[in-house]
C-alpha atoms as a PDB file:
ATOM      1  CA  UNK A   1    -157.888 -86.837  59.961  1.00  0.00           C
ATOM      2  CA  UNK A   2    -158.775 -88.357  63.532  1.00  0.00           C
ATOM      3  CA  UNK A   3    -157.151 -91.968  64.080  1.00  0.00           C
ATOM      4  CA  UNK A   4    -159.545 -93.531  66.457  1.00  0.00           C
ATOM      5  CA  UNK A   5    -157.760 -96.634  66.582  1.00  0.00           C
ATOM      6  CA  UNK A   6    -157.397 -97.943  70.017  1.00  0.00           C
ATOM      7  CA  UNK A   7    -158.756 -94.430  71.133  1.00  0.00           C
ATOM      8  CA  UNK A   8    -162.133 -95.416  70.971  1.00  0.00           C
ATOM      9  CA  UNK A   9    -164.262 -91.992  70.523  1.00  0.00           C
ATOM     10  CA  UNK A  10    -161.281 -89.347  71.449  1.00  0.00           C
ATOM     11  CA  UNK A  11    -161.794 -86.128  69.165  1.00  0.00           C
ATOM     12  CA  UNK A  12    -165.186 -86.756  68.569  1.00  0.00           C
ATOM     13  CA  UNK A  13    -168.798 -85.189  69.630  1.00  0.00           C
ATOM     14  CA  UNK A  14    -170.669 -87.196  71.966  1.00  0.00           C
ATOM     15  CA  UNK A  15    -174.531 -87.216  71.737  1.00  0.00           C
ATOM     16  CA  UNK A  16    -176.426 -88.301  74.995  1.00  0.00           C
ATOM     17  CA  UNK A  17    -179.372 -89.723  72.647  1.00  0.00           C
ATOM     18  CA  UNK A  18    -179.750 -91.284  69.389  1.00  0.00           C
ATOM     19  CA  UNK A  19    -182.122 -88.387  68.346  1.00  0.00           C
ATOM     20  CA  UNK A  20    -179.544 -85.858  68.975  1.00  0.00           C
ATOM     21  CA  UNK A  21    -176.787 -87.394  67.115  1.00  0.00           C
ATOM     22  CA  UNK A  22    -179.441 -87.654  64.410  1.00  0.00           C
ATOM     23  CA  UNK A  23    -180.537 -83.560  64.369  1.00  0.00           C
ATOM     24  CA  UNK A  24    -176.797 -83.142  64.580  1.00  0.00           C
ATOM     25  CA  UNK A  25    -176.361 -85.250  61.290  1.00  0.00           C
ATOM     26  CA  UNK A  26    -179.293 -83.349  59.687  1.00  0.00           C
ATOM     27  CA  UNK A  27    -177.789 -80.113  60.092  1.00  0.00           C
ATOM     28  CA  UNK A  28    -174.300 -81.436  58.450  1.00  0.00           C
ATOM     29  CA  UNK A  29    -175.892 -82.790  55.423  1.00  0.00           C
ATOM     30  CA  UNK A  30    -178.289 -79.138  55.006  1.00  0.00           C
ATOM     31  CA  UNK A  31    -174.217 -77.756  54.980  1.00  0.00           C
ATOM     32  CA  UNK A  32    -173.237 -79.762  52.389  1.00  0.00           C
ATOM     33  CA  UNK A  33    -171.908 -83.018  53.767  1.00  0.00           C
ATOM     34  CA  UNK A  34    -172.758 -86.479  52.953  1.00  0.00           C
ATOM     35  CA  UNK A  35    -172.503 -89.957  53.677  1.00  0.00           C
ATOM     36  CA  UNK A  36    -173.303 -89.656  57.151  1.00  0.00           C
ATOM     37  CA  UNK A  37    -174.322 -91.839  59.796  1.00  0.00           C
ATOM     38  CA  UNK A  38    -175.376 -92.257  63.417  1.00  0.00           C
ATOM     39  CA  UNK A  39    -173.938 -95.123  65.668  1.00  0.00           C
ATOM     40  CA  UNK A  40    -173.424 -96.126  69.356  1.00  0.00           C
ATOM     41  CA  UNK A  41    -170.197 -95.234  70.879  1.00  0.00           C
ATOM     42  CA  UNK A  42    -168.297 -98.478  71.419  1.00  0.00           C
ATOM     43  CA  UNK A  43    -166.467 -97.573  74.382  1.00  0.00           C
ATOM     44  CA  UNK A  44    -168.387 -98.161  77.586  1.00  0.00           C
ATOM     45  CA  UNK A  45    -167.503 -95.518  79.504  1.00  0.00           C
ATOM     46  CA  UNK A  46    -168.812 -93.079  76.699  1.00  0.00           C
ATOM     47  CA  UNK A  47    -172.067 -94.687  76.537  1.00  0.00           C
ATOM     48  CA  UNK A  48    -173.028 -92.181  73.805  1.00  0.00           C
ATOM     49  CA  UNK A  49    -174.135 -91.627  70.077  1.00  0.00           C
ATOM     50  CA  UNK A  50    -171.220 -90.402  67.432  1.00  0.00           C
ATOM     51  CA  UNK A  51    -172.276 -88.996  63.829  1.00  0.00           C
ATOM     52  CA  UNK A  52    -169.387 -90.460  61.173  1.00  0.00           C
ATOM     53  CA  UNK A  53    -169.060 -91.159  57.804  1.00  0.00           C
ATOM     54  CA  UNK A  54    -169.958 -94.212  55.715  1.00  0.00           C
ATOM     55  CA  UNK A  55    -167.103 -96.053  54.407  1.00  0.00           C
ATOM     56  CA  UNK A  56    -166.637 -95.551  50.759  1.00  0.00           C
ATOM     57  CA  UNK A  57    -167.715 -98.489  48.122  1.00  0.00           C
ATOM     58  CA  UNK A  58    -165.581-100.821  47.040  1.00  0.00           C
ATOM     59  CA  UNK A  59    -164.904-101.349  43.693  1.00  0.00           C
ATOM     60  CA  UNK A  60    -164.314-104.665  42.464  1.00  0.00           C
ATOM     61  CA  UNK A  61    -161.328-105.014  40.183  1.00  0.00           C
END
């Protein structure tokens, strides 16, 4: 598991467009992943797109 914590987008693929991090998300749920999503780097001096997963429901108790 990557820790991105205070790392901002260390260890991950950077997309120069929203449409590539999008192809690039296609192609990992036609290989079996899911729960995918595309979202603008945070870190400024990426400036990028990332492709990550959703976080997981909660259940209520």
């Amino acid at each position: 598991m990557i820790r991105t914590k205070n790392r901002a987008c260390t260890g991950k693929r950077r997309h120069d467009s929203r449409e590539d991090a999008e192809d690039h998300r296609q192609r990992l749920i036609a290989r079996g992943s899911i729960r995918l999503t595309t979202y603008p780097c945070r870190n400024r001096d990426c400036g990028g797109w990332h492709v990550g997963h959703l976080p997981k429901p909660r259940t209520t108790r």
